[in-house]
N, C-alpha and C. Protein backbone atom coordinates (compact mmCIF):
# COMPACT_ATOMS: atom_id res chain seq x y z
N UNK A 1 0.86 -1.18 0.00
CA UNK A 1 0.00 0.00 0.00
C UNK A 1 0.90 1.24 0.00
N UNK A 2 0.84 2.18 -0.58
CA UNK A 2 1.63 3.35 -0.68
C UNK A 2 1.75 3.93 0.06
N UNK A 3 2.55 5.33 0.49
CA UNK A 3 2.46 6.02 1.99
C UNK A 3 1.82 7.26 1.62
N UNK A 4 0.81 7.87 2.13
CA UNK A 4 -0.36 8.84 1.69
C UNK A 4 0.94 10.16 1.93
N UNK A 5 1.20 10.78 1.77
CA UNK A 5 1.84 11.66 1.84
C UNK A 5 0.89 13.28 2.46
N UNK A 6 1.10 14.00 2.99
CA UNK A 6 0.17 15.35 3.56
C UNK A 6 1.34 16.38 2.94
N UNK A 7 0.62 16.77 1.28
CA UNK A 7 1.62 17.57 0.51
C UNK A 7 1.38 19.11 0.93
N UNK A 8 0.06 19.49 2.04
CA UNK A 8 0.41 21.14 2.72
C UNK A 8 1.46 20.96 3.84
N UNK A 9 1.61 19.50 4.58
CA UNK A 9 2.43 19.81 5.58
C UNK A 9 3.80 19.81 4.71
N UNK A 10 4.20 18.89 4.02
CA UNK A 10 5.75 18.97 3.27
C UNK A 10 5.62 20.00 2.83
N UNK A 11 4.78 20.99 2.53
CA UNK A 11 5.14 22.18 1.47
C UNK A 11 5.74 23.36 2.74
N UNK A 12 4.62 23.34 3.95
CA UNK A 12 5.06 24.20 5.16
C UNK A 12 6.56 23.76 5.98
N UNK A 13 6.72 22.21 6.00
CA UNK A 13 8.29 21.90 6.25
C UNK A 13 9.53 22.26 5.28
N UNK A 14 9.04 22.30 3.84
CA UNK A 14 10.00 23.02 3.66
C UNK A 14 10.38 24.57 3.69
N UNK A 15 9.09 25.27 3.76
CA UNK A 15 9.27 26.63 4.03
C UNK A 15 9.65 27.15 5.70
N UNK A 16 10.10 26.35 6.24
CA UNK A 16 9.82 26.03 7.37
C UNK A 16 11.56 26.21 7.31
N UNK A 17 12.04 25.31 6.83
CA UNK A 17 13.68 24.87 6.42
C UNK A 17 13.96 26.26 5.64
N UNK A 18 13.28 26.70 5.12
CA UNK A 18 14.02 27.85 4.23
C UNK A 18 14.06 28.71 5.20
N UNK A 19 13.20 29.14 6.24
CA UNK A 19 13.60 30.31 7.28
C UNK A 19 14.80 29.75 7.98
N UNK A 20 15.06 28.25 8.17
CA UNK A 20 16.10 28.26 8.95
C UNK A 20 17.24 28.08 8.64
N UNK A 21 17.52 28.39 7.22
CA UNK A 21 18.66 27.97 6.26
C UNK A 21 19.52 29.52 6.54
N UNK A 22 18.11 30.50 5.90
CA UNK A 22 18.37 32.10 5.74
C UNK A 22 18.86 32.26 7.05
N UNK A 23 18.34 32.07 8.58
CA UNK A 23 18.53 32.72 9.55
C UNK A 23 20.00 32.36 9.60
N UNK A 24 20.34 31.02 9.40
CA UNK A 24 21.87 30.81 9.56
C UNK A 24 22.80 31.09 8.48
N UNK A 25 22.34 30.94 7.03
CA UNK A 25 23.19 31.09 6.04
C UNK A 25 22.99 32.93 5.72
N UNK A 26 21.75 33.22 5.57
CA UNK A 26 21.75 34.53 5.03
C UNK A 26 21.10 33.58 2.95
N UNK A 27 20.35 34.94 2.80
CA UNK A 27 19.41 34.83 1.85
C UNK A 27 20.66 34.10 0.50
N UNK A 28 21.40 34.91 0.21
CA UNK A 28 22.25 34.88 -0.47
C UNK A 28 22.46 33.59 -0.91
N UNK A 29 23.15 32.81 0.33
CA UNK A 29 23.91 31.61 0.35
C UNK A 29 23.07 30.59 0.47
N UNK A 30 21.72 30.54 0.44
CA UNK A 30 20.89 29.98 0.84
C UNK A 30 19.84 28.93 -0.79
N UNK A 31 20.63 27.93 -0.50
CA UNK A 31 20.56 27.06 -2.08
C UNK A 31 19.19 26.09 -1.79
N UNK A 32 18.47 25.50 -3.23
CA UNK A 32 17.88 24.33 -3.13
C UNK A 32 18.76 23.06 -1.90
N UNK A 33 19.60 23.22 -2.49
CA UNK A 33 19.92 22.04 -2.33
C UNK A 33 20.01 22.24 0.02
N UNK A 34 20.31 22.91 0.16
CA UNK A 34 20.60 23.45 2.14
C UNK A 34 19.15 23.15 1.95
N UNK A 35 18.34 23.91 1.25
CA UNK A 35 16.87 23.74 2.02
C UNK A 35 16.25 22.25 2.21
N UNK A 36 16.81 21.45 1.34
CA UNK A 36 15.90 20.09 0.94
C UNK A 36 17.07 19.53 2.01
N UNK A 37 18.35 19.47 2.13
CA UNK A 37 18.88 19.24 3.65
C UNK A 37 18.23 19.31 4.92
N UNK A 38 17.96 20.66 4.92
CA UNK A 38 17.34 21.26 5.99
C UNK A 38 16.07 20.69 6.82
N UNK A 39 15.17 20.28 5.60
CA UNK A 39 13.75 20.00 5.72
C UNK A 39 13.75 18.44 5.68
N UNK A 40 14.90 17.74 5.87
CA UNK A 40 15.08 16.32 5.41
C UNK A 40 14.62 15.43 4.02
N UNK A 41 14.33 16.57 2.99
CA UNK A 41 14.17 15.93 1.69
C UNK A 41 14.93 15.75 0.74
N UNK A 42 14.84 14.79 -0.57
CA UNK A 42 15.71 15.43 -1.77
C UNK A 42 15.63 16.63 -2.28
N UNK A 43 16.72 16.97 -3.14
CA UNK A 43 16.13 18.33 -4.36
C UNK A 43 15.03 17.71 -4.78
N UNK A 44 15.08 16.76 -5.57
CA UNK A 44 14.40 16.15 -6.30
C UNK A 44 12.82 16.19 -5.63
N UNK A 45 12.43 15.82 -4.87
CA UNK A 45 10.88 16.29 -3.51
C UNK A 45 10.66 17.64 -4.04
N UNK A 46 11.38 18.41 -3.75
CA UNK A 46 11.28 20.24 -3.96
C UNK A 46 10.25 20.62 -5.29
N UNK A 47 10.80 19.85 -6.22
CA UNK A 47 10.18 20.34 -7.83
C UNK A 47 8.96 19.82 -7.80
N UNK A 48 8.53 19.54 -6.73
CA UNK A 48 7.50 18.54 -7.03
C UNK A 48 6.09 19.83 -5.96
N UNK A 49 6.52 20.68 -6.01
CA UNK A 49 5.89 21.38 -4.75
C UNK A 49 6.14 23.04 -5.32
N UNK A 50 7.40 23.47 -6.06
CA UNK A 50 7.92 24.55 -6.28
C UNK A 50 8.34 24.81 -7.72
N UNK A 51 8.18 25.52 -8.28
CA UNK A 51 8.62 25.72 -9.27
C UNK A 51 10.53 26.00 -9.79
N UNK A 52 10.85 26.63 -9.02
CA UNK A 52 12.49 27.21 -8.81
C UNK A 52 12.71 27.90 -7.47
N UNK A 53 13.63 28.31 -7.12
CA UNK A 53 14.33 28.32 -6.02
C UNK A 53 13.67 29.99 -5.56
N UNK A 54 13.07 30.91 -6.94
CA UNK A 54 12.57 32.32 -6.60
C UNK A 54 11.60 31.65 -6.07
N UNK A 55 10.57 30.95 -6.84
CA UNK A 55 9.16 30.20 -5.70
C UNK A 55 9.26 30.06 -4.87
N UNK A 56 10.52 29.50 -4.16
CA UNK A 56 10.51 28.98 -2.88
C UNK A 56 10.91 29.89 -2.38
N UNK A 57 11.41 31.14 -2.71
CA UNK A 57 11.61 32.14 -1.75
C UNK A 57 10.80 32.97 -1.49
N UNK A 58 10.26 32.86 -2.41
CA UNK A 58 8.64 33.90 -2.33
C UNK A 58 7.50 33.54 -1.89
N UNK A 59 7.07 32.30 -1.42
CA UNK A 59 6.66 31.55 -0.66
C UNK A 59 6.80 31.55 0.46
N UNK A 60 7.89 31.40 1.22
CA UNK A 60 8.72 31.55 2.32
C UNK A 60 8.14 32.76 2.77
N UNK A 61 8.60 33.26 2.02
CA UNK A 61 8.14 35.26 2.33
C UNK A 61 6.49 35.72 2.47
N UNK A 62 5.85 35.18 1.66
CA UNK A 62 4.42 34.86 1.63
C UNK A 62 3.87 34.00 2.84
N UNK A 63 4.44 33.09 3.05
CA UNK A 63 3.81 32.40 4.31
C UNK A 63 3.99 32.60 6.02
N UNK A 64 5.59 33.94 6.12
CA UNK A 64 5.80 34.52 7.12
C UNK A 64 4.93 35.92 7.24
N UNK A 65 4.17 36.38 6.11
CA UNK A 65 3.22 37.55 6.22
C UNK A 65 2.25 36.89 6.24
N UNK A 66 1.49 35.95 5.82
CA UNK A 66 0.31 35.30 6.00
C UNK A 66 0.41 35.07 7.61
N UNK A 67 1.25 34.53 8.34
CA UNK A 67 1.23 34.18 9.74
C UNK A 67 1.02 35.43 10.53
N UNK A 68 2.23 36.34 10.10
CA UNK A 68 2.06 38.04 11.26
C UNK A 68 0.80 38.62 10.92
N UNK A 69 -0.03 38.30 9.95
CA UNK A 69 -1.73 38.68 9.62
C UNK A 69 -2.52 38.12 10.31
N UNK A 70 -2.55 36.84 10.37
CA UNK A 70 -3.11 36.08 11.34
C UNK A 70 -2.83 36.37 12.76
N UNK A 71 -2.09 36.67 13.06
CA UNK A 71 -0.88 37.07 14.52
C UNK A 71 -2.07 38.37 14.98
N UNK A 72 -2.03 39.29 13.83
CA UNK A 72 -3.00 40.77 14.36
C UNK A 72 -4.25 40.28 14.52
N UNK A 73 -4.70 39.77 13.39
CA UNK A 73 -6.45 40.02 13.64
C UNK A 73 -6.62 39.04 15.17
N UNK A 74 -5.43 38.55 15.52
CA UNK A 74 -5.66 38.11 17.02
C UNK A 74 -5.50 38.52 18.76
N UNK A 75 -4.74 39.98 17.62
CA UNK A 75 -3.98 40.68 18.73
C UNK A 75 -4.91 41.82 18.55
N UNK A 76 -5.55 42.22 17.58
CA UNK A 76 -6.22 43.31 17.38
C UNK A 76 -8.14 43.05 17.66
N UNK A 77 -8.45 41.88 17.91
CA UNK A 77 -9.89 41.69 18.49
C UNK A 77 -10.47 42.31 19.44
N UNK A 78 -11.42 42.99 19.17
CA UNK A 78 -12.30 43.51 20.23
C UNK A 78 -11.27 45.05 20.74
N UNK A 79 -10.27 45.39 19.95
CA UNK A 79 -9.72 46.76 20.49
C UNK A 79 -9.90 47.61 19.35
N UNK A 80 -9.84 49.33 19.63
CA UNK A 80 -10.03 49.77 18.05
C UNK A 80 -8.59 51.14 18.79
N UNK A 81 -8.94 52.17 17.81
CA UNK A 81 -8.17 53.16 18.10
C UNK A 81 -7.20 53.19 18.72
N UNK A 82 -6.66 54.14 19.23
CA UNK A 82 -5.12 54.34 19.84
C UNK A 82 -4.77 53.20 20.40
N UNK A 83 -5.43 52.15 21.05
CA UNK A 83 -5.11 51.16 21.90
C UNK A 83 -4.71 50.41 20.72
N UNK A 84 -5.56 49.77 19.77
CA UNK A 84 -5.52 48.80 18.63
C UNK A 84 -3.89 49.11 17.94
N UNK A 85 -3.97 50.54 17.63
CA UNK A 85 -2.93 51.22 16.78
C UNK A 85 -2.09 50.97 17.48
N UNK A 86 -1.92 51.19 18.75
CA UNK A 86 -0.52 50.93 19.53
C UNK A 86 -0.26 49.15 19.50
N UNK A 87 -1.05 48.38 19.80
CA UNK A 87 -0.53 47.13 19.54
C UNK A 87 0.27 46.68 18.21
N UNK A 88 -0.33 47.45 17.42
CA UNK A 88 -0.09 47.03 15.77
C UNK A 88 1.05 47.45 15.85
N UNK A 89 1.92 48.40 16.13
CA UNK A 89 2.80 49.22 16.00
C UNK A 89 3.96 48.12 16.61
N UNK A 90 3.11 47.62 17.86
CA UNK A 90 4.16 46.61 18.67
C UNK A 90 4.51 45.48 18.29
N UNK A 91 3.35 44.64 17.72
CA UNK A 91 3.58 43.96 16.73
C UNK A 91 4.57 43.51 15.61
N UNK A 92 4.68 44.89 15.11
CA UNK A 92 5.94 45.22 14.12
C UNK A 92 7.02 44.99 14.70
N UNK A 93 7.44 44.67 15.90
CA UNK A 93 8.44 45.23 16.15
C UNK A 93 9.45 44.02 16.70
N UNK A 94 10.34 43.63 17.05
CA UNK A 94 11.18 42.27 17.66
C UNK A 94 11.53 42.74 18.36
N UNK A 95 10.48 42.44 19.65
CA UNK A 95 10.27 42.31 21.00
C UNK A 95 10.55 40.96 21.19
N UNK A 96 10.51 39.88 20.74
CA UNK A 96 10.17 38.41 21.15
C UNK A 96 11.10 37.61 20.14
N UNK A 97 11.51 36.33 20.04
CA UNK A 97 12.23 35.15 19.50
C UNK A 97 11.68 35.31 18.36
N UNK A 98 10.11 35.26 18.39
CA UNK A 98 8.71 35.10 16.99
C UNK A 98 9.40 36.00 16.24
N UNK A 99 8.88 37.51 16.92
CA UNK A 99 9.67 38.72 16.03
C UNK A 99 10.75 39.12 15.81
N UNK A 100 11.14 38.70 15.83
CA UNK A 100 13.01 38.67 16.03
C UNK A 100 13.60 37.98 14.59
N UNK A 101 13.12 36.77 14.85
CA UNK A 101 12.83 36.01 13.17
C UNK A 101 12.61 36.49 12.30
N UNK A 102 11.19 37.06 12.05
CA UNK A 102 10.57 37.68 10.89
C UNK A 102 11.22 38.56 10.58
N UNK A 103 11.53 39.60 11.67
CA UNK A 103 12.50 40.58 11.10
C UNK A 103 13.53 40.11 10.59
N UNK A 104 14.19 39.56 11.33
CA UNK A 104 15.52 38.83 10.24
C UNK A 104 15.35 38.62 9.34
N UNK A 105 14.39 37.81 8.61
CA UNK A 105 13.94 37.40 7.34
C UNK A 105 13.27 38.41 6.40
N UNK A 106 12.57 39.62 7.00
CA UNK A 106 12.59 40.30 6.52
C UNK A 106 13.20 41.47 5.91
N UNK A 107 14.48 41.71 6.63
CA UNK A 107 15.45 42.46 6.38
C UNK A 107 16.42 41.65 5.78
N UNK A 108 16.42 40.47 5.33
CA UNK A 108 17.16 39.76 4.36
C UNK A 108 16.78 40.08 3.05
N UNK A 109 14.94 39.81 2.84
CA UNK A 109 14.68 39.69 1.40
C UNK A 109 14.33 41.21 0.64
N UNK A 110 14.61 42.57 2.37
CA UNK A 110 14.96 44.17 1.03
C UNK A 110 15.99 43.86 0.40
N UNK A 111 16.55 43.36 0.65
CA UNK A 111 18.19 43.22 -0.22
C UNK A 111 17.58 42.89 -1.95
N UNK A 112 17.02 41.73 -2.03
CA UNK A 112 16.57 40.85 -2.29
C UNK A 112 14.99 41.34 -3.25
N UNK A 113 14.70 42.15 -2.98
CA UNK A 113 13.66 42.55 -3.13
C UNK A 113 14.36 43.74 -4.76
N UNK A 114 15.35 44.23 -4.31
CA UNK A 114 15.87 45.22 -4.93
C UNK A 114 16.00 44.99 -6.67
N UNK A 115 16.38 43.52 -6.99
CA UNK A 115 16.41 42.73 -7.88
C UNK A 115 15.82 41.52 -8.46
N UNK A 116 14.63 41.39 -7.59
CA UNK A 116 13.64 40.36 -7.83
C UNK A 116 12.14 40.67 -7.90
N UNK A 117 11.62 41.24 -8.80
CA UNK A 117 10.19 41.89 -8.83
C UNK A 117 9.42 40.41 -8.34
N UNK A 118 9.67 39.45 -8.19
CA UNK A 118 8.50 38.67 -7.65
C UNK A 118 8.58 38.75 -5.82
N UNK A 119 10.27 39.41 -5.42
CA UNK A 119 9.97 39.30 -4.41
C UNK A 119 9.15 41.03 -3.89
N UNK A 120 10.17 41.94 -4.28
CA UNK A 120 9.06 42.87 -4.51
C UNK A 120 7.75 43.23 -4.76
N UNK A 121 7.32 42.74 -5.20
CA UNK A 121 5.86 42.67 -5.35
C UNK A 121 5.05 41.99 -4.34
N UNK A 122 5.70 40.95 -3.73
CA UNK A 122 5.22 40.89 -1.99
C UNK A 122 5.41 41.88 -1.20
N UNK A 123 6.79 42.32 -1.51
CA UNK A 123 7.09 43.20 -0.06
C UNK A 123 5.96 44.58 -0.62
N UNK A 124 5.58 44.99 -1.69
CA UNK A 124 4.76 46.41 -2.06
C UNK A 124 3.66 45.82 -1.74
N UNK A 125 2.80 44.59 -1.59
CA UNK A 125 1.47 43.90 -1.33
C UNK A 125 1.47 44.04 -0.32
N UNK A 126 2.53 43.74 0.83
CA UNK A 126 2.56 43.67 2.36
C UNK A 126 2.38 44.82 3.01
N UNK A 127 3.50 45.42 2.45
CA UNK A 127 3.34 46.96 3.02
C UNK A 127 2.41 47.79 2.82
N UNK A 128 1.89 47.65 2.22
CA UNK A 128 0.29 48.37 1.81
C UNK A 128 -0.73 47.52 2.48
N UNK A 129 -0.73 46.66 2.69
CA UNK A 129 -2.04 46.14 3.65
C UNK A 129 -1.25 46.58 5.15
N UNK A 130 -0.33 46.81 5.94
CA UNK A 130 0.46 47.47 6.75
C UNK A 130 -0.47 48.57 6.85
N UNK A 131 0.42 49.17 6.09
CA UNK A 131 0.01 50.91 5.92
C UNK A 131 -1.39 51.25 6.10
N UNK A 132 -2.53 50.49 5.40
CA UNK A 132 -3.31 50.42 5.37
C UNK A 132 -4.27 50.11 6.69
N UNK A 133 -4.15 49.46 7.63
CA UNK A 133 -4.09 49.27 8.85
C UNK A 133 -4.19 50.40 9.85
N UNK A 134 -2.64 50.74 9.34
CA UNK A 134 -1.89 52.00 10.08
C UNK A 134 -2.73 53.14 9.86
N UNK A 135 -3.17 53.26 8.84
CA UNK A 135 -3.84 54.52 8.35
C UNK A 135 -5.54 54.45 9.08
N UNK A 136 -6.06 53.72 9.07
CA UNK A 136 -7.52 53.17 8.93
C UNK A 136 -7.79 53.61 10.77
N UNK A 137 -6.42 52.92 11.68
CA UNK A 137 -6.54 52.75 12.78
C UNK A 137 -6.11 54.31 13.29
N UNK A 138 -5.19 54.73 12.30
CA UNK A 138 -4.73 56.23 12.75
C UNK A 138 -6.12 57.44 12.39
N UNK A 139 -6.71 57.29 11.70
CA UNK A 139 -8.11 57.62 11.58
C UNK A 139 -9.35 57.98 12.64
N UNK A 140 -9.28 56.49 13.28
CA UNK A 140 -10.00 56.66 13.62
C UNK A 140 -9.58 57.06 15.84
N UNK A 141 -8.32 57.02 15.61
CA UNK A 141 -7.83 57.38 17.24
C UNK A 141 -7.41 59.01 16.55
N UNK A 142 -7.84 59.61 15.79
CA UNK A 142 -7.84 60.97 15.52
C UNK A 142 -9.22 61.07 15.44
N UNK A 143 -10.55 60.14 15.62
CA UNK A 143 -11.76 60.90 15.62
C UNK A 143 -12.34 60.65 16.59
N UNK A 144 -11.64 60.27 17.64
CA UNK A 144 -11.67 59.92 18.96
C UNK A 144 -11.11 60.83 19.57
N UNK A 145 -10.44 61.37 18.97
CA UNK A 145 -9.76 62.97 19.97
C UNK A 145 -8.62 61.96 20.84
N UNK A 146 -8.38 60.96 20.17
CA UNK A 146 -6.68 60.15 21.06
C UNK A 146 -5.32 60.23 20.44
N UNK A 147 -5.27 60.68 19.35
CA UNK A 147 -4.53 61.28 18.76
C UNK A 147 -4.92 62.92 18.07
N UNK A 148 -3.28 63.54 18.09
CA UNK A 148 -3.97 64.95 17.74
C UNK A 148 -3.97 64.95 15.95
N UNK A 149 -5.18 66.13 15.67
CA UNK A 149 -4.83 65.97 13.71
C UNK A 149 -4.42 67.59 13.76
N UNK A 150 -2.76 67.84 14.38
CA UNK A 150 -1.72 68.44 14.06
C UNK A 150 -1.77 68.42 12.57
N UNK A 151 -1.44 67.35 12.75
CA UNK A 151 -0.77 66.20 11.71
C UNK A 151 -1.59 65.35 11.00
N UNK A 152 -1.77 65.84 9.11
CA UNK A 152 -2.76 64.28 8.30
C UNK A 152 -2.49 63.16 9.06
N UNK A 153 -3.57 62.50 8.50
CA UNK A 153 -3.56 61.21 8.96
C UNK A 153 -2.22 60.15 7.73
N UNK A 154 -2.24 60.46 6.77
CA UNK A 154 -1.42 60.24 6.40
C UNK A 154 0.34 60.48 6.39
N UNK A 155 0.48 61.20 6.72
CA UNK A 155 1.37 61.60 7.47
C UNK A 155 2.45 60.62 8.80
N UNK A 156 1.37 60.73 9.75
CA UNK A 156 1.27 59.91 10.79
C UNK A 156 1.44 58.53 10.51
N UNK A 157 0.49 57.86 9.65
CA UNK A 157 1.21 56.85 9.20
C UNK A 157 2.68 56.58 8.60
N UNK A 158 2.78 57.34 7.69
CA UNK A 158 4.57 57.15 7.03
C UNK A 158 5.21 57.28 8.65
N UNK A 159 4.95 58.25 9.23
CA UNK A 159 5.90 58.55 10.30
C UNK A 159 5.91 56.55 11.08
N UNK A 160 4.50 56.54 11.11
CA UNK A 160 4.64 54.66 12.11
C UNK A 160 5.38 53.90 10.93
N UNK A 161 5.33 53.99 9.69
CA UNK A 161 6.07 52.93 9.21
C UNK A 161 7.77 52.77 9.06
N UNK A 162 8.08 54.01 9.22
CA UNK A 162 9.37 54.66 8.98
C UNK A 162 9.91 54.31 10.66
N UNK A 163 9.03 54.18 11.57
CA UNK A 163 9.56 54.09 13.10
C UNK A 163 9.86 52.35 13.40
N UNK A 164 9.01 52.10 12.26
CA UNK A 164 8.63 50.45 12.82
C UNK A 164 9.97 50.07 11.45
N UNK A 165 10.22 50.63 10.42
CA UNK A 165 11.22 49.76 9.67
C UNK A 165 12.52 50.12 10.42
N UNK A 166 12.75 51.61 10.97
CA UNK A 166 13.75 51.72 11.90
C UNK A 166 14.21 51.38 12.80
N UNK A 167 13.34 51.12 13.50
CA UNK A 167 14.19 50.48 14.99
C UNK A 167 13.82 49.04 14.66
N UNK A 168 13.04 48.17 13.70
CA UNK A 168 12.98 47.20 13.22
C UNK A 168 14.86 46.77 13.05
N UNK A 169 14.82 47.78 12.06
CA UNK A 169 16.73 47.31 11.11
C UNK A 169 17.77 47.92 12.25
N UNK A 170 17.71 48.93 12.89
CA UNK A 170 18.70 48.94 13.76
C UNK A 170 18.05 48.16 15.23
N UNK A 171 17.57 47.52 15.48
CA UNK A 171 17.67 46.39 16.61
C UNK A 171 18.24 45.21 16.02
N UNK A 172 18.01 45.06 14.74
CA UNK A 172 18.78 43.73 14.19
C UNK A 172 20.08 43.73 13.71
N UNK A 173 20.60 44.99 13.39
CA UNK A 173 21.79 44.97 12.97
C UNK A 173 22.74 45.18 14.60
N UNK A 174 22.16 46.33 15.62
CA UNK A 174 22.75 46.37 17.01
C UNK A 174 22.03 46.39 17.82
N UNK A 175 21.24 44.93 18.46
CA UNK A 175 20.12 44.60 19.28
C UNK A 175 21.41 45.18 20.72
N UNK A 176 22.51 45.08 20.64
CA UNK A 176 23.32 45.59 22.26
C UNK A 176 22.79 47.15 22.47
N UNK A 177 22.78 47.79 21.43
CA UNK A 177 22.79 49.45 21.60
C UNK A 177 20.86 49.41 22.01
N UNK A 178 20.14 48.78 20.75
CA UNK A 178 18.79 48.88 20.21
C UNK A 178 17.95 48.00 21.37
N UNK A 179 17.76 47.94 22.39
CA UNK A 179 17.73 47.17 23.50
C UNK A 179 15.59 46.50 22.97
N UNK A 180 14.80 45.82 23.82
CA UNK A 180 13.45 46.12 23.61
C UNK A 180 12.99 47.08 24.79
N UNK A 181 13.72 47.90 25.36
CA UNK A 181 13.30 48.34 26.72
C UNK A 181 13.69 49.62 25.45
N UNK A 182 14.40 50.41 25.03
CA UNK A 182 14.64 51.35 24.06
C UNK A 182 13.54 51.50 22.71
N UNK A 183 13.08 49.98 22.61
CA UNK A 183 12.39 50.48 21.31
C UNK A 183 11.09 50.85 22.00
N UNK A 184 10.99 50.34 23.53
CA UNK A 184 9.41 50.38 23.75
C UNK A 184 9.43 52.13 24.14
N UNK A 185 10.50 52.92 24.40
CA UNK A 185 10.64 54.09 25.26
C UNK A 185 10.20 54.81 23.82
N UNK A 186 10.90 54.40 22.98
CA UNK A 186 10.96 55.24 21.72
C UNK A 186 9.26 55.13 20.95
N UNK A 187 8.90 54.26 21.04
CA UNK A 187 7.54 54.05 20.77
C UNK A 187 6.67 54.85 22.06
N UNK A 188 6.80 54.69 22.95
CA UNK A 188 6.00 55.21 23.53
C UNK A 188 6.17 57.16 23.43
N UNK A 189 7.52 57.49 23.11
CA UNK A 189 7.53 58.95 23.48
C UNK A 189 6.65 59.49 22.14
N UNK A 190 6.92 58.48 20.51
CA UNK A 190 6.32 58.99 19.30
C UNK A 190 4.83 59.05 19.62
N UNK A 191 4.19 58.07 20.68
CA UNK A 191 2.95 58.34 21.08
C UNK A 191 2.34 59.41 21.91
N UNK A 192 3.34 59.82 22.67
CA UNK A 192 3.00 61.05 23.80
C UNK A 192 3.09 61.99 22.65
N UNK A 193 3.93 62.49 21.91
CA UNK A 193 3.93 63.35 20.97
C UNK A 193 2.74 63.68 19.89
N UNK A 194 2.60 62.61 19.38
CA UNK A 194 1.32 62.20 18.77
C UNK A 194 -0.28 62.89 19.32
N UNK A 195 0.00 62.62 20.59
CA UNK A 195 -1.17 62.62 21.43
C UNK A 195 -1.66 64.64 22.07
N UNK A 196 -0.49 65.24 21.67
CA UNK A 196 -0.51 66.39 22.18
C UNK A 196 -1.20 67.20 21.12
């Protein structure tokens, strides 16, 4: 009798292996052949699931934003305005092992992104449902009188995304200097400011 195979779980083990190839090798160095190591398969398994090695990276990349989406609408239930907005913000951020990862992986594939319109075109899909968020939630803690409208609402957003890719890339490049007790101070003062 044959062995039934569960081709969403092999497809998630190997994307699974590709975050942990990148975290140790870096995007670059990071081959078919390490991943199907990684994940305990052949190359040969891989083609059978992926098209080429951009699929599998764009996938990878696709299935770590599919998760931090899922991650909000769980963190964001039943809260709206400034409260909601401030979680989201935190969210973004590698506070934790979870986030710590993603960022890594995500600050691997701007590189990456620069010369690969398929990976680009995730990262411009992502960031706009982001932004979008950011904006929607910054909206409405400005019609709540919890944030001040100094400042468009648009505005305010670039400013959260520009705070969250910043101390995002400098906690990962110098988590000694970039502490999470620093990013939370720094988040919190852009909020007191905000709020005046």
């Amino acid at each position: 009798m044959p062995k039934l195979v569960d081709h969403d779980e092999r497809r998630s083990d190997v994307l699974g292996a590709v975050w942990r190839v990148i975290e140790r090798d870096g995007i670059e160095r990071t081959t078919v052949r390490a991943i199907a190591k990684e994940a305990g398969y052949s190359a040969g398994v891989l083609v059978h699931y992926f098209t080429d090695k951009r699929d599998i990276l764009t996938s990878a990349l696709e299935l770590s934003h599919r998760r931090i989406r899922a991650r909000w609408a769980e963190k964001l239930a039943g809260r709206s305005g400034l409260d909601a907005l401030r979680e989201l913000v935190y969210d973004n951020l590698p506070l934790d092992e979870e986030r710590r990862l993603e960022t890594r992986l995500e600050v691997s594939y701007w590189a990456r992104a620069l010369s690969s319109d398929d990976v680009l075109g995730v990262q411009r899909r992502e960031s706009s449902e982001l932004r979008d968020a950011i904006l929607g939630l910054v909206r409405e803690a400005q019609e709540r009188e919890e944030l001040s409208r100094c400042a468009p609402a648009q505005e305010i957003t670039l400013q959260l995304m520009a705070l969250i890719d910043g101390l995002s890339l400098h906690a990962t490049l110098h988590p000694h200097l970039v502490t999470d007790e620093e990013q939370i101070k720094v988040v919190e003062r852009t909020f007191a400011d905000m709020a005046r």
